[in-house]
N, C-alpha and C. Protein backbone atom coordinates (compact mmCIF):
# COMPACT_ATOMS: atom_id res chain seq x y z
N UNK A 1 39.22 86.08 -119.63
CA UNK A 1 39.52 84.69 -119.39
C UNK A 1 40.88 84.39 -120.01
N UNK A 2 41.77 83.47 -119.11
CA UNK A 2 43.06 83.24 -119.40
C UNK A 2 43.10 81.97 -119.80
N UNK A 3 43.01 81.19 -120.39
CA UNK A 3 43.63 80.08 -120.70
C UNK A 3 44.97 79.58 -121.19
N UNK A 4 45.35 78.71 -120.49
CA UNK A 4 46.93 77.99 -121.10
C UNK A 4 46.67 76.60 -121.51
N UNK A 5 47.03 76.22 -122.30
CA UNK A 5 47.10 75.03 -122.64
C UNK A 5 48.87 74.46 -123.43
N UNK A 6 49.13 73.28 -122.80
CA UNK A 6 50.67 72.84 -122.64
C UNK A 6 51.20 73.02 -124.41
N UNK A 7 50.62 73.32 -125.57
CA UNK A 7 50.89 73.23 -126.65
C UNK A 7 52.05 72.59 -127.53
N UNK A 8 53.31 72.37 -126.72
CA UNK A 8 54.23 72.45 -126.66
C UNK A 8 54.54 70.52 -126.75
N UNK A 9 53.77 70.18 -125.57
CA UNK A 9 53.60 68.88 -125.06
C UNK A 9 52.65 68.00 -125.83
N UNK A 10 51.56 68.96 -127.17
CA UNK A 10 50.45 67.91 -127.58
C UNK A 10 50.72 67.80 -128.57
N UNK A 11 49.92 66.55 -129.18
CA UNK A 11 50.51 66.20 -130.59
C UNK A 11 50.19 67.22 -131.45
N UNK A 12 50.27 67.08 -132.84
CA UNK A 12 49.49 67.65 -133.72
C UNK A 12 47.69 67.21 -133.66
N UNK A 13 47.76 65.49 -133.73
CA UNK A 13 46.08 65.06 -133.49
C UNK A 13 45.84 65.49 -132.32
N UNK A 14 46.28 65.82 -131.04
CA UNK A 14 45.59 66.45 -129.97
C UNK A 14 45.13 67.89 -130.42
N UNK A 15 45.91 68.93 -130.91
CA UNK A 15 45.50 69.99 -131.02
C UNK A 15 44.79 70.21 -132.53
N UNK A 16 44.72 69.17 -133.32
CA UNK A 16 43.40 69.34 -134.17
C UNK A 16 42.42 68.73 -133.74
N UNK A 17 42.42 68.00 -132.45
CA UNK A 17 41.03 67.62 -132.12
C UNK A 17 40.72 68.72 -131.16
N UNK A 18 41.45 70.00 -130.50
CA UNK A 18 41.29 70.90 -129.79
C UNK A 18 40.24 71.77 -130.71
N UNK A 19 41.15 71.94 -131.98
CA UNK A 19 40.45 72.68 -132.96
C UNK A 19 39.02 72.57 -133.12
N UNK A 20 39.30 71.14 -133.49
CA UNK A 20 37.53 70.64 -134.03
C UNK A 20 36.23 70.79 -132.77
N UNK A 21 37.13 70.67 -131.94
CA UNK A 21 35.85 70.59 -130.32
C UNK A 21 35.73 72.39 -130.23
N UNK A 22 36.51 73.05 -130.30
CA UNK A 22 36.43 74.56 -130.41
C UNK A 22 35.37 75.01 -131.08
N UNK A 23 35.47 74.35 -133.14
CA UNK A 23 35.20 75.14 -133.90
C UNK A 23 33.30 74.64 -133.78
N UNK A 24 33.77 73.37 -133.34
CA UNK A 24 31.82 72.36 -133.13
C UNK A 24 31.30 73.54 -132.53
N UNK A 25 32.12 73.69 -131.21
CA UNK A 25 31.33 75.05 -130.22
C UNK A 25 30.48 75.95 -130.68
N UNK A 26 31.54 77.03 -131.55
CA UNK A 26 31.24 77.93 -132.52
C UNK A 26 29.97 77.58 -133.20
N UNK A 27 29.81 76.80 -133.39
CA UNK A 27 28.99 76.41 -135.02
C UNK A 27 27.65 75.73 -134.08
N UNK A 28 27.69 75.66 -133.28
CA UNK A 28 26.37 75.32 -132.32
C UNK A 28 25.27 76.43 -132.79
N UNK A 29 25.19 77.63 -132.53
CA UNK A 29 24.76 78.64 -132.89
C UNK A 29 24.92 79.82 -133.71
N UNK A 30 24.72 79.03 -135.20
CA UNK A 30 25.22 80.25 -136.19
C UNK A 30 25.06 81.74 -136.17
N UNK A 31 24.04 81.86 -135.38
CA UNK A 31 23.16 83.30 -135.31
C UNK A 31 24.66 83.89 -134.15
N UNK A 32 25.04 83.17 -133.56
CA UNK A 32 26.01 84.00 -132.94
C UNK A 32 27.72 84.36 -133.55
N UNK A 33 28.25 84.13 -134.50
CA UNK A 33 29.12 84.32 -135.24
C UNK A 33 28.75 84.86 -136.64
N UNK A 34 28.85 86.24 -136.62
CA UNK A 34 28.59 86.99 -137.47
C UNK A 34 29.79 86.85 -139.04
N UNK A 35 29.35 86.93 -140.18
CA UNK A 35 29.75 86.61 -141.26
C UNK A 35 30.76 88.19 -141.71
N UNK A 36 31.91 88.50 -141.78
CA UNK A 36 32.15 89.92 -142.02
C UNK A 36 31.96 90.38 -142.85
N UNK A 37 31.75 91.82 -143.06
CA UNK A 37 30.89 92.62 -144.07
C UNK A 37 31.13 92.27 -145.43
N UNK A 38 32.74 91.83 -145.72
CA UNK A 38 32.99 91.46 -147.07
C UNK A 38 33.03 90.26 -147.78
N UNK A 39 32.12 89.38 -147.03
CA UNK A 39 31.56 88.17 -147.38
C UNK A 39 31.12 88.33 -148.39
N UNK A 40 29.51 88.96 -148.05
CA UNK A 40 28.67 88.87 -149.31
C UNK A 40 28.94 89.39 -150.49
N UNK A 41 29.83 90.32 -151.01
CA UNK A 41 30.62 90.79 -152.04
C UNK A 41 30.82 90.29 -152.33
N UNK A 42 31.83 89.07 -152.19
CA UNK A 42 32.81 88.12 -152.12
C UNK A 42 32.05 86.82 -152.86
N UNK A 43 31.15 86.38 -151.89
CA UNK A 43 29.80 85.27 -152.46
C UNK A 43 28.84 85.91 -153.44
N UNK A 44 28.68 87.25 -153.77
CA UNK A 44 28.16 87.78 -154.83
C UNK A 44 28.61 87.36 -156.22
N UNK A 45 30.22 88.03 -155.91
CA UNK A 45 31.23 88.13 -157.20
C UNK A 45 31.42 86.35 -157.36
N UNK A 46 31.39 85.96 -157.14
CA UNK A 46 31.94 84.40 -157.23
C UNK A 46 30.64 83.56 -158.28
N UNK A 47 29.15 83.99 -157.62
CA UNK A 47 28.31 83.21 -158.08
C UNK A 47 28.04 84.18 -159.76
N UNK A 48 28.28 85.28 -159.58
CA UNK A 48 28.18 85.85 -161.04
C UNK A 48 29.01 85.18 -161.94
N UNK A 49 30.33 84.85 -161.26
CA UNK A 49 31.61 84.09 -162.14
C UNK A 49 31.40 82.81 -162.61
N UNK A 50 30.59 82.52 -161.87
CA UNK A 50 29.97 80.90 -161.96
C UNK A 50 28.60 81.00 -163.31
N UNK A 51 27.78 81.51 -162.69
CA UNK A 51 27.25 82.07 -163.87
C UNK A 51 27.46 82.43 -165.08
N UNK A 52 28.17 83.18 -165.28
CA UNK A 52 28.64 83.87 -166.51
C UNK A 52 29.55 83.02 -166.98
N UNK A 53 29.77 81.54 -166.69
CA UNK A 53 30.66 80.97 -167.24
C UNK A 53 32.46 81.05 -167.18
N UNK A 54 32.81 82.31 -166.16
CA UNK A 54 33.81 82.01 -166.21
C UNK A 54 34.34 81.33 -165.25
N UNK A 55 33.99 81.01 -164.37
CA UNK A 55 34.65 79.79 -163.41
C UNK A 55 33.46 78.95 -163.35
N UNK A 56 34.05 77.76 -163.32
CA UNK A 56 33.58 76.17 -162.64
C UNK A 56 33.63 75.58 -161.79
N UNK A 57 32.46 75.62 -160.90
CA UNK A 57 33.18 74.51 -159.48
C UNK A 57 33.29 73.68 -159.60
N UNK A 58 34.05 73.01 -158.82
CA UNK A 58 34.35 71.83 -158.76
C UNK A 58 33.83 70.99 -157.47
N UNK A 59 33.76 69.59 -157.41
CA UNK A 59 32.95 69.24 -156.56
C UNK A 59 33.82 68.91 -155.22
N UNK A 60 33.21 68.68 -154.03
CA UNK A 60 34.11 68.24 -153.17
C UNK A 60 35.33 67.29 -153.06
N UNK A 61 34.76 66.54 -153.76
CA UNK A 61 36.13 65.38 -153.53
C UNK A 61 37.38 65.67 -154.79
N UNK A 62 37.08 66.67 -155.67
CA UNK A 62 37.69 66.98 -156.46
C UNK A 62 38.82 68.21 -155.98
N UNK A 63 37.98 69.11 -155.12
CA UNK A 63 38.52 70.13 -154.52
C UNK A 63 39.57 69.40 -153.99
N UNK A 64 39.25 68.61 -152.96
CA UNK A 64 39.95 68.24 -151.62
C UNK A 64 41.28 67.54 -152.53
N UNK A 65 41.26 66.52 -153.89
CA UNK A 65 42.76 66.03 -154.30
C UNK A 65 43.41 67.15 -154.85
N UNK A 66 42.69 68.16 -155.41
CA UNK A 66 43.32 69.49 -156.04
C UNK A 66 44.34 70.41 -154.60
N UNK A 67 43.47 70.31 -153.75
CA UNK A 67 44.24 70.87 -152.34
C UNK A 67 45.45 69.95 -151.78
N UNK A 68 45.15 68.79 -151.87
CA UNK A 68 46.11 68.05 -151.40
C UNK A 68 47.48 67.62 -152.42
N UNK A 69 47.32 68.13 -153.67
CA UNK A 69 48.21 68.53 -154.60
C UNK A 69 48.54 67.05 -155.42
N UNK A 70 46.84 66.31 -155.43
CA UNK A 70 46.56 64.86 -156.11
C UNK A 70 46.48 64.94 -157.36
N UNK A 71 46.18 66.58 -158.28
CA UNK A 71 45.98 66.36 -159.61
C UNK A 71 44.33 66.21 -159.88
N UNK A 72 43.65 66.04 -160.80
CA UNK A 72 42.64 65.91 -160.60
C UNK A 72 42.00 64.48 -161.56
């Protein structure tokens, strides 16, 4: 399957709402988008870190001003 789409011609909010209608798709059926092998390593090592005290999460809305470079 070929698809074109004018990219060129859409805004940025057109093609993040391209995104979001794409990624909804995807996510309809988790069982069909497989997680890659080095996930769970990955989510292993993280929750031990969490555990063991050396990292802290942080909560969503905290994340999101830390990403957006708000400081916390």
């Amino acid at each position: 399957m070929n698809i074109t789409l004018p990219l060129q011609s859409m805004t940025t909010a057109e093609k993040l709402e391209m995104m979001e209608a794409i990624w909804a798709d995807l996510c309809r059926d988790e069982k069909l988008v497989d997680s890659p092998a080095w996930h769970e390593q990955v989510l292993r090592e993280r929750d031990a870190e969490v555990r063991e005290g050396r990292e802290i999460p942080a909560d969503w809305d905290e994340a999101k001003r830390r990403l957006r470079g708000l400081g916390t």
